[in-house]
Protein backbone atom coordinates (compact mmCIF):
# COMPACT_ATOMS: atom_id res chain seq x y z
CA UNK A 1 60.59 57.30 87.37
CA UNK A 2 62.62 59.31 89.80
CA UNK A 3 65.84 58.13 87.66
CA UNK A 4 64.49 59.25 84.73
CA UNK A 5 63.80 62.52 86.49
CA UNK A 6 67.20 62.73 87.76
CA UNK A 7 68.98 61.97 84.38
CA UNK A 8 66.56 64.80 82.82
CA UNK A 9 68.03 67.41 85.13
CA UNK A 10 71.38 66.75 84.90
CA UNK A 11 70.93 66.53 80.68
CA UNK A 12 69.31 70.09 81.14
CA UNK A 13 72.20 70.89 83.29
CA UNK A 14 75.13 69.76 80.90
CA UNK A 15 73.23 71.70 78.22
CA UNK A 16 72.89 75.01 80.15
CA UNK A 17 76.59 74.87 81.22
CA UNK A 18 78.02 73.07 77.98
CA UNK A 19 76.97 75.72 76.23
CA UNK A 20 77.85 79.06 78.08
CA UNK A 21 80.98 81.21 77.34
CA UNK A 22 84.02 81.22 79.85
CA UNK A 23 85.46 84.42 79.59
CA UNK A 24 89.78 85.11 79.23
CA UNK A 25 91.50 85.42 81.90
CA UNK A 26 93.53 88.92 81.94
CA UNK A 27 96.96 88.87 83.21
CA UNK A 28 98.66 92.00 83.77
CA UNK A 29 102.57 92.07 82.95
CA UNK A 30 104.78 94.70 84.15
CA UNK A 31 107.25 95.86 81.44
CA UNK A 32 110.71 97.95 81.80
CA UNK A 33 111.90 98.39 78.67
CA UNK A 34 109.58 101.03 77.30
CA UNK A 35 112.69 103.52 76.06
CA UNK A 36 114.09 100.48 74.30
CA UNK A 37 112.29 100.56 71.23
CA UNK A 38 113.45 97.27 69.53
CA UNK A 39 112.99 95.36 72.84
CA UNK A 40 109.46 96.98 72.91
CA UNK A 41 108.47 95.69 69.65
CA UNK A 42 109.71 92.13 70.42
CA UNK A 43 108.05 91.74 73.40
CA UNK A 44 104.83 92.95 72.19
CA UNK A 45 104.99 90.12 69.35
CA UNK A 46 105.77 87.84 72.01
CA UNK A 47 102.42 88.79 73.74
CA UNK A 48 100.66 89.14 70.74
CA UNK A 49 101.76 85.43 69.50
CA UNK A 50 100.66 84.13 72.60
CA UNK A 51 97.53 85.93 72.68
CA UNK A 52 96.68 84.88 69.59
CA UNK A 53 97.45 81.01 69.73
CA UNK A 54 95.00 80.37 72.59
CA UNK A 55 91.80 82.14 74.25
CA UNK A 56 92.03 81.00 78.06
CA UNK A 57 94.51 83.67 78.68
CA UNK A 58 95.17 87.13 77.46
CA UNK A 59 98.11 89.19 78.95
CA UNK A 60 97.78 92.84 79.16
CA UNK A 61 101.31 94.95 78.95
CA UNK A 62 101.87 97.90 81.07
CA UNK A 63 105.30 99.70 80.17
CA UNK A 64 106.88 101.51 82.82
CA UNK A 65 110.29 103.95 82.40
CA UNK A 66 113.24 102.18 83.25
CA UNK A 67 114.00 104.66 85.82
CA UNK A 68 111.33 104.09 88.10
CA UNK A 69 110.37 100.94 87.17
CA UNK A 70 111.68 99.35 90.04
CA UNK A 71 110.40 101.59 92.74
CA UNK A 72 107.08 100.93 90.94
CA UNK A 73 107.63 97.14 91.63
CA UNK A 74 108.92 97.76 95.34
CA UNK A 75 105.79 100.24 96.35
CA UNK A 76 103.32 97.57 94.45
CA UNK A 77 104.62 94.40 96.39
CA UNK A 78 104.25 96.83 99.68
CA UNK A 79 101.36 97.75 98.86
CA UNK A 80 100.29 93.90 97.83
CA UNK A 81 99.41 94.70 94.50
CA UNK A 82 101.67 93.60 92.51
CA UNK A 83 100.97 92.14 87.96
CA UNK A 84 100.54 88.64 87.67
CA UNK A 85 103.77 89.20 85.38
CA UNK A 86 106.59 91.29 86.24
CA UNK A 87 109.83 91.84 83.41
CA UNK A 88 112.61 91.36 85.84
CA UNK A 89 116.65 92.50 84.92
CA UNK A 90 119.45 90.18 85.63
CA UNK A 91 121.62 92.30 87.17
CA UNK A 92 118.76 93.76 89.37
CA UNK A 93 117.04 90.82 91.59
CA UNK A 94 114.36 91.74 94.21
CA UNK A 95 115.75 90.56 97.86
């Protein structure tokens, strides 16, 4: 009897949590290229492909100017708040 009690909780548990909705996951990205339109566009398919071929994850863009883009990236890691994503330049690596 107390087995068959036990199995009938965990059945109502599976059922309860089987059926429940995980929400996405948001992760931010940091973007540079916002004056460069054709860049723009192809990065925002990329995202939008991506988006669209799973539901776990869904990455948010936020376009910066390229001119203070990187003091944006500098005052966020100070700060400790910096995107799950950042767009980084190869000629310009953080230290």
């Amino acid at each position: 009897m107390k087995i068959f009690a036990m199995l009938k909780i965990i059945t109502c548990c599976v059922i309860l949590t089987s059926g429940s909705v995980l929400a996405q996951t948001q992760l931010s990205m940091w973007y540079h290229g916002a004056g460069n339109q054709v860049e723009s566009e192809i990065v925002q398919q990329v995202i939008s492909d991506f988006n669209g071929s799973q539901s776990d994850w869904e990455v948010v863009l936020e376009s910066f100017p390229q001119a203070s883009y990187n003091d944006s990236v500098t005052a966020a890691a100070l700060a400790g708040n910096l995107p799950d994503i950042i767009d980084v330049d190869g000629p310009i690596l953080p230290n």
